[in-house]
Protein backbone atom coordinates (compact mmCIF):
# COMPACT_ATOMS: atom_id res chain seq x y z
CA UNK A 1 -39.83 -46.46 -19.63
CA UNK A 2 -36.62 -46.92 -17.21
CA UNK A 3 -36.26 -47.31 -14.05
CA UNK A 4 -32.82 -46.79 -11.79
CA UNK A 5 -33.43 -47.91 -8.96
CA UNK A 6 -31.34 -47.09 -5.72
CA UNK A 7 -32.57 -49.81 -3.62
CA UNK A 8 -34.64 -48.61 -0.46
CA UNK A 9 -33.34 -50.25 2.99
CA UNK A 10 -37.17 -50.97 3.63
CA UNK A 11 -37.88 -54.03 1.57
CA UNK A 12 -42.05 -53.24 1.53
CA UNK A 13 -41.28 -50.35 -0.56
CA UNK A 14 -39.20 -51.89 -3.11
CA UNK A 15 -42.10 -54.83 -3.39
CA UNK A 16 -44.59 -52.02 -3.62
CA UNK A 17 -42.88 -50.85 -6.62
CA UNK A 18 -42.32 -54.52 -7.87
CA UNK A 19 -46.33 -54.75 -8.10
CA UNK A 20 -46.89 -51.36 -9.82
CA UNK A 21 -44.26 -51.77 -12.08
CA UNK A 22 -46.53 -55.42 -12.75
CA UNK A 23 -49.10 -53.43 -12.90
CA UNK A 24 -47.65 -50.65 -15.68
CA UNK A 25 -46.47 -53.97 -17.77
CA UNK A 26 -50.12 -55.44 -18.20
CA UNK A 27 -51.56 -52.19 -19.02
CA UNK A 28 -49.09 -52.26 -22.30
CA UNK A 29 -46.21 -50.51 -20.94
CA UNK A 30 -42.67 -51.40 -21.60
CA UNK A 31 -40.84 -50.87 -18.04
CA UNK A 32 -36.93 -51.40 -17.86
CA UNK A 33 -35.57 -52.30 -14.33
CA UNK A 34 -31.78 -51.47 -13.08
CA UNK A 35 -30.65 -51.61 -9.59
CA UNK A 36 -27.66 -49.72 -8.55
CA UNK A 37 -24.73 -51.27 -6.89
CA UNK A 38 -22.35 -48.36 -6.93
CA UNK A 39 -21.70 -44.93 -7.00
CA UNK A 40 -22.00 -43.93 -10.64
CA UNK A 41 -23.97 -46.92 -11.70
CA UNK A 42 -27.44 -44.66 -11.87
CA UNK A 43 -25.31 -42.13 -13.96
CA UNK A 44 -24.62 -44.88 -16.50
CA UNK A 45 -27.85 -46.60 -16.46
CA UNK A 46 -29.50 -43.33 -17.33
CA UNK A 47 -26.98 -42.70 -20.32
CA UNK A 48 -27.91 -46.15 -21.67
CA UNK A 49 -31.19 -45.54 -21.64
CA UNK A 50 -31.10 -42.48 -23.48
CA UNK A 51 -29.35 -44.25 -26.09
CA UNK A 52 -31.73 -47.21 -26.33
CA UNK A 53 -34.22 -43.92 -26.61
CA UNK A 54 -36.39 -44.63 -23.56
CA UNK A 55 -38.88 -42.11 -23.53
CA UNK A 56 -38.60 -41.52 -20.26
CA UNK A 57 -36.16 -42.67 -17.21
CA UNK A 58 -36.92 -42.61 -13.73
CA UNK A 59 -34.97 -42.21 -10.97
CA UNK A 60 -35.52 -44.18 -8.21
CA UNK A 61 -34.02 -42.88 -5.17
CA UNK A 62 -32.73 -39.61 -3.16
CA UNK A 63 -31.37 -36.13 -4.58
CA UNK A 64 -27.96 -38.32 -4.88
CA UNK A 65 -29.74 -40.63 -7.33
CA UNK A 66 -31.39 -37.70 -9.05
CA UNK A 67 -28.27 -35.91 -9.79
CA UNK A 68 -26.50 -39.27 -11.30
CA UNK A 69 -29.30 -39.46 -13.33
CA UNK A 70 -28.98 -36.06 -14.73
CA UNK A 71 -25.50 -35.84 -15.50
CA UNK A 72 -26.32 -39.60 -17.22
CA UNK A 73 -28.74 -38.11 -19.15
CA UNK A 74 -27.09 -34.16 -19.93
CA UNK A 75 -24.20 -36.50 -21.55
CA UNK A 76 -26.37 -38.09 -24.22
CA UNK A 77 -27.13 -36.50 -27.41
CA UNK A 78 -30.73 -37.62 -27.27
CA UNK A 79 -32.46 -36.85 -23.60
CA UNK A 80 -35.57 -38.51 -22.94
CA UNK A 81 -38.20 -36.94 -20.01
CA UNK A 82 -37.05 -37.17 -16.49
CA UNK A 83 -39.29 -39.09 -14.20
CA UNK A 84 -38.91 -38.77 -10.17
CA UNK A 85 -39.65 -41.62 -7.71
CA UNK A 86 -38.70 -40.35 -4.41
CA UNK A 87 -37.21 -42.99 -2.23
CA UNK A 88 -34.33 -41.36 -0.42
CA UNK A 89 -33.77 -39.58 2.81
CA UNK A 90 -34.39 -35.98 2.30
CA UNK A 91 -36.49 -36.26 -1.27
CA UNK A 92 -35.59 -32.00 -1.72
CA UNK A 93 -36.05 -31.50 -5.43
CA UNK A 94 -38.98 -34.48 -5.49
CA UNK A 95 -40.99 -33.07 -2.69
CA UNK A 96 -40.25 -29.18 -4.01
CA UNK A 97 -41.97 -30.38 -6.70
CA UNK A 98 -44.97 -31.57 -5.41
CA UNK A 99 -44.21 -35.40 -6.66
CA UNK A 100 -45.74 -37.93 -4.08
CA UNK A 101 -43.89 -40.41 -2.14
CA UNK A 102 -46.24 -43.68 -3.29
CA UNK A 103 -44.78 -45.51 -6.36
CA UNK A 104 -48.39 -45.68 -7.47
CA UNK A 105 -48.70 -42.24 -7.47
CA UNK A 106 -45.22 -40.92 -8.32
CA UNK A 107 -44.68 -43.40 -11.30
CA UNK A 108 -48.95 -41.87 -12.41
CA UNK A 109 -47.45 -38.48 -12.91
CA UNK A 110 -44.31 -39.96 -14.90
CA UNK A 111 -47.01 -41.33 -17.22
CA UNK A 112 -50.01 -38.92 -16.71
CA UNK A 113 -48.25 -35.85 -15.75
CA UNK A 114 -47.18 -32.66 -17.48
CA UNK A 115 -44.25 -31.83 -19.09
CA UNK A 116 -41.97 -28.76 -18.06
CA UNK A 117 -38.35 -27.42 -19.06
CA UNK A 118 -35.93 -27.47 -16.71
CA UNK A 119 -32.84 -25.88 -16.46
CA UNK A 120 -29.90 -27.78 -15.36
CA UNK A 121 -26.81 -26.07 -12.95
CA UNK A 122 -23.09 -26.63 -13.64
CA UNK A 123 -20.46 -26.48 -11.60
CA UNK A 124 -17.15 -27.53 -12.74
CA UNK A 125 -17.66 -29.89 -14.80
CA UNK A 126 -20.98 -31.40 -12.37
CA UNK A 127 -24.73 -31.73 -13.35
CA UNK A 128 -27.13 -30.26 -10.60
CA UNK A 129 -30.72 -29.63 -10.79
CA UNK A 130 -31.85 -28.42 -7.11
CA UNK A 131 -29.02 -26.53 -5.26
CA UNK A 132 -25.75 -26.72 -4.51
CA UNK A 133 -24.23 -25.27 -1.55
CA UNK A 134 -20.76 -24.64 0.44
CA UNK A 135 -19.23 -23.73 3.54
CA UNK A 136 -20.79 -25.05 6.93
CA UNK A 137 -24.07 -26.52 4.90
CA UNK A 138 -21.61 -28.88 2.30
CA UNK A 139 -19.72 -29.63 5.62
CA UNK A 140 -22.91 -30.75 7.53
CA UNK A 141 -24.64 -32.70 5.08
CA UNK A 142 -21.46 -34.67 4.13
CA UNK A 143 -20.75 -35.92 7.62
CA UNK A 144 -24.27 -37.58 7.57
CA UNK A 145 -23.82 -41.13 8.35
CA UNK A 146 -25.88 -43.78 5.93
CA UNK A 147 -27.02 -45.22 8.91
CA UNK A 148 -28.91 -42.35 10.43
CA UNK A 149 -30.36 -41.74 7.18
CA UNK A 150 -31.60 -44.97 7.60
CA UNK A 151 -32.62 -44.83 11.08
CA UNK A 152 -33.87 -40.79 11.26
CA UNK A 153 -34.87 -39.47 8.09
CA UNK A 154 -34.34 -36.10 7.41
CA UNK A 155 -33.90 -35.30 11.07
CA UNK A 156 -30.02 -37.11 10.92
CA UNK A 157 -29.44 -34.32 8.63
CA UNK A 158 -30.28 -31.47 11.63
CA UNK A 159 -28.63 -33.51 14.18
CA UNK A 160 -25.25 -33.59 12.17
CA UNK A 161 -25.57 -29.57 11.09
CA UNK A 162 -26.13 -28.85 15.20
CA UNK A 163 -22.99 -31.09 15.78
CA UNK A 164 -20.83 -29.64 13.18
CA UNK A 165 -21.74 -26.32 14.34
CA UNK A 166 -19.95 -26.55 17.70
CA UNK A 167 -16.96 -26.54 15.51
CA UNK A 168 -17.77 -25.05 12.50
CA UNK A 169 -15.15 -21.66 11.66
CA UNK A 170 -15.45 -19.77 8.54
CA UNK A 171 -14.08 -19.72 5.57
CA UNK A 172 -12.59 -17.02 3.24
CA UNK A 173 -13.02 -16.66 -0.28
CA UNK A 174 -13.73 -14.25 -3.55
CA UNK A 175 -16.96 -14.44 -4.92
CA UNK A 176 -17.85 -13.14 -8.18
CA UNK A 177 -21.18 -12.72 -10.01
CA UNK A 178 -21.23 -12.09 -14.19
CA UNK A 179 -17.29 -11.47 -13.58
CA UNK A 180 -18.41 -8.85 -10.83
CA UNK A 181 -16.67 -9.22 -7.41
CA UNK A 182 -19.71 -9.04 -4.80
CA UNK A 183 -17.86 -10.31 -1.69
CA UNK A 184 -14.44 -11.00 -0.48
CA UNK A 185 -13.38 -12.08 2.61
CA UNK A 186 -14.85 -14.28 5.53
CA UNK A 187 -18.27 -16.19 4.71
CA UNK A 188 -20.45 -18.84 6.75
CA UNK A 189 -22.22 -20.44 3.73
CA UNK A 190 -23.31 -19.90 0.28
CA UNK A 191 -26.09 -21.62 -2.13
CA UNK A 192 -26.27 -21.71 -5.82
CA UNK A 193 -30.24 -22.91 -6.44
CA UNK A 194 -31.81 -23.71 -9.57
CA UNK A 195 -34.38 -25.00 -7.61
CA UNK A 196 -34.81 -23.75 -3.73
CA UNK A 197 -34.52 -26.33 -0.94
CA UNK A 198 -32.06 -29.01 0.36
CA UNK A 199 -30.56 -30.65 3.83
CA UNK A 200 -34.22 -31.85 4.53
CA UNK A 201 -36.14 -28.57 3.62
CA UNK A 202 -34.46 -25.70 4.20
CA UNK A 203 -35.20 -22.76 1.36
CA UNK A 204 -31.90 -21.64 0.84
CA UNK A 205 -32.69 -19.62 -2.36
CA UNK A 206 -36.25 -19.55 -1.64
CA UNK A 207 -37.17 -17.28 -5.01
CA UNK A 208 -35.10 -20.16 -7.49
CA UNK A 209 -37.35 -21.43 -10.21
CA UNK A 210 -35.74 -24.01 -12.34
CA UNK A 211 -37.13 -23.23 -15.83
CA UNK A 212 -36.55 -19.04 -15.68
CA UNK A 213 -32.53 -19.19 -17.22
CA UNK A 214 -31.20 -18.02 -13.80
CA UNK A 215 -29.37 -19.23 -11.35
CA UNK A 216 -29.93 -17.94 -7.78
CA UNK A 217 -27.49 -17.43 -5.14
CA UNK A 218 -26.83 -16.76 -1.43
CA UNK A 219 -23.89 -15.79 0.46
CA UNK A 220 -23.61 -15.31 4.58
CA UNK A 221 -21.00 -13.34 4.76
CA UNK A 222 -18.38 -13.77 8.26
CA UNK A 223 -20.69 -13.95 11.06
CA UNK A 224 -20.13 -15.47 14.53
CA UNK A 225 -21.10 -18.90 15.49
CA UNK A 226 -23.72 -16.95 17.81
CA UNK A 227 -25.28 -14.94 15.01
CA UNK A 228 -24.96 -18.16 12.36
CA UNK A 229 -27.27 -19.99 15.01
CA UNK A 230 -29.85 -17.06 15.18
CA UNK A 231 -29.69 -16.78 11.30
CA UNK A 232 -30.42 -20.59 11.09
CA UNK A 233 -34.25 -20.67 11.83
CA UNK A 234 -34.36 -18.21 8.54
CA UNK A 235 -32.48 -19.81 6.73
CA UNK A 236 -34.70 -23.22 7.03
CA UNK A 237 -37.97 -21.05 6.31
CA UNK A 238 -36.60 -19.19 3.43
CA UNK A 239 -37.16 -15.73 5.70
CA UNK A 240 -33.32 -14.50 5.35
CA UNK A 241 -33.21 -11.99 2.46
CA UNK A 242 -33.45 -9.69 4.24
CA UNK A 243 -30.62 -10.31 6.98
CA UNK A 244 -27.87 -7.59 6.83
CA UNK A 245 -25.28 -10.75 6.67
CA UNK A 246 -26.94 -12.24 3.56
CA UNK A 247 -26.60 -11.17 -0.12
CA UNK A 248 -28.87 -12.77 -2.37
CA UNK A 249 -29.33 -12.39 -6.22
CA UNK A 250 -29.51 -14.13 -9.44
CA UNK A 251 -27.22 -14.88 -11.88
CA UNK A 252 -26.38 -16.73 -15.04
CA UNK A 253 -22.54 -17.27 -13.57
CA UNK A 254 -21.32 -17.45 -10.23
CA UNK A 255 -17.70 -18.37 -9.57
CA UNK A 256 -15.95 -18.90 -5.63
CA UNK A 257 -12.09 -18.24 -5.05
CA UNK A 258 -11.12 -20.16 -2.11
CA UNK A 259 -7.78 -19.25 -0.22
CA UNK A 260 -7.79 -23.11 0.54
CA UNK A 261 -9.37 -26.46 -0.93
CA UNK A 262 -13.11 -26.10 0.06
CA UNK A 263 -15.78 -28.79 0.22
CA UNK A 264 -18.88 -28.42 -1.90
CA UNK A 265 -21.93 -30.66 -2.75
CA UNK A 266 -24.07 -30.45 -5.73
CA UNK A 267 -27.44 -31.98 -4.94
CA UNK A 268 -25.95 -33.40 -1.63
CA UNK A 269 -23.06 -35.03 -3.83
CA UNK A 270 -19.51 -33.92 -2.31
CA UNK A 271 -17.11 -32.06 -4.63
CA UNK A 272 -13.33 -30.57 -3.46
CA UNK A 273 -11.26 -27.81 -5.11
CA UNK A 274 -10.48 -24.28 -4.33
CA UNK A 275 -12.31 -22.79 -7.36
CA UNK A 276 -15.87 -23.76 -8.82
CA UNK A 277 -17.24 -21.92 -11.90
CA UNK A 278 -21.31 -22.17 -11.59
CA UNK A 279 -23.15 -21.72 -14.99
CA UNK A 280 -26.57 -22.88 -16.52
CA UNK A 281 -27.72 -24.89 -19.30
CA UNK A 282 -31.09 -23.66 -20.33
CA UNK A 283 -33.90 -26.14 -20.85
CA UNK A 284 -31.56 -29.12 -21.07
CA UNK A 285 -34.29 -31.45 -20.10
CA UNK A 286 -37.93 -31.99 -20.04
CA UNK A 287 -39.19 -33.36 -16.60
CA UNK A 288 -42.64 -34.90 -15.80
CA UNK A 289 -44.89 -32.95 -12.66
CA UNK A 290 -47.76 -33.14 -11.23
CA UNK A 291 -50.82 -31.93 -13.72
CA UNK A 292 -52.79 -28.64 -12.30
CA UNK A 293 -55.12 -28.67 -10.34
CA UNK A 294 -58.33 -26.84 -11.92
């Protein structure tokens, strides 16, 4: 087993996983520990390990150390399983999928738990396995500072969107499904989910599941800042579908023409360009959950 670690700013839980890392070691276990330093450190330490052919690598972190370790691991020939250890702000795709916050019991499913295929989003040339969004929500969650992570949890990340809203303006672009032009024109926000939550909870593409070969997608078409802010409570419970300003649907391609360079993030991770080509790769790795109850 490897672990890449983002380091946690709370120092109890990073001795916490110290001891049950001890404790996987003299039950016969052979545990591998990195630390990150950088940005794009997790990416390689997950591509090493897959070479060394780890069964399984962990990632130790937030969605931002998630999706490093993905794309580490998409780029290897030989993949091993995907564990989750959620020690990041937000913990989206971790918590989605019902994998607990204690080391003890997050690192028991990555030995104890089941194995499912999951499908992993492309955009560009990026990895993502939960969602990736643009427009006011990419905006929002990239003007989070690391310090109110730090300080507030998931809560920074609704601060900052209520901030950015007082001078949020939309944006215009083309947006075409299976080479099918569904929109064009003004838009608040869109989401391409292979999964269905980010920014701290909110169910963007509330029907995504990441193992059925689809990607799922919603656009808010040009709205006022007045009906954006009513539209908001849905969009954080997943209850928007049916909003005249929303399309939904799923797709196995999704591509956005920008009439100007527009900020993305895949997995929270920021991207920049005025065209981004979504597509799926089907099963590309097998990830460790929680066992069923019953």
């Amino acid at each position: 087993m490897a672990l890449v670690i983002k380091p946690p700013a709370d120092e109890a839980r990073l001795d916490e996983l110290r001891h049950e890392v001890a404790s996987l070691r003299r039950r016969g276990h052979q545990v591998r520990a990195r630390l990150t330093f950088e940005r794009g450190d997790a990416r390689r330490f997950a591509r090493g390990a897959a070479r060394a052919r780890y069964d399984v690598v962990v990632a130790v972190g937030g969605d931002g150390t998630i999706n490093e370790v993905v794309n580490g691991l998409v780029a290897a020939p030989w993949r091993p399983r995907l564990g989750i250890l959620p020690f990041g702000t937000a913990n989206d795709f971790a918590t989605g999928l019902g994998i607990p916050p204690s080391p003890a019991a997050a690192l028991d499913v990555t030995v104890r738990g089941r194995v499912v295929a999951a499908d992993v989003g492309v955009v560009n040339e990026r990895c993502f396995i939960n969602v990736s969004t643009g427009g006011f929500g990419a905006a929002a969650a990239e003007r989070v500072p690391a310090g109110w992570k730090r300080l507030l949890g998931r809560f920074a990340y609704l601060i900052t969107g209520a901030h950015s809203l007082m001078h949020w303006e939309p944006g215009h672009a083309r947006f075409l499904a299976e080479g099918r032009l569904i929109h064009d024109g003004p838009f608040a926000f869109f989401a391409v989910g292979n999964a269905w939550r980010t920014g701290g909870g909110t169910r963007v593409t509330p029907r995504a599941e990441f193992g059925d070969g689809r990607l799922d997608v919603t656009v808010v078409r040009g709205v006022s800042r007045l009906d954006f802010l009513a539209l908001l409570p849905d969009l954080r419970a997943g209850t928007h579908l049916e909003s005249p300003h929303v399309l939904y649907l799923r797709t196995e391609r999704f591509e956005v023409l920008a009439a100007t360079p527009l900020g993305v993030n895949a997995d929270g991770e920021p991207l920049s360009g005025a065209r981004y080509t979504y597509r799926l790769l089907p099963r590309a790795l097998r990830l460790m959950v929680p066992r069923e109850e019953g």
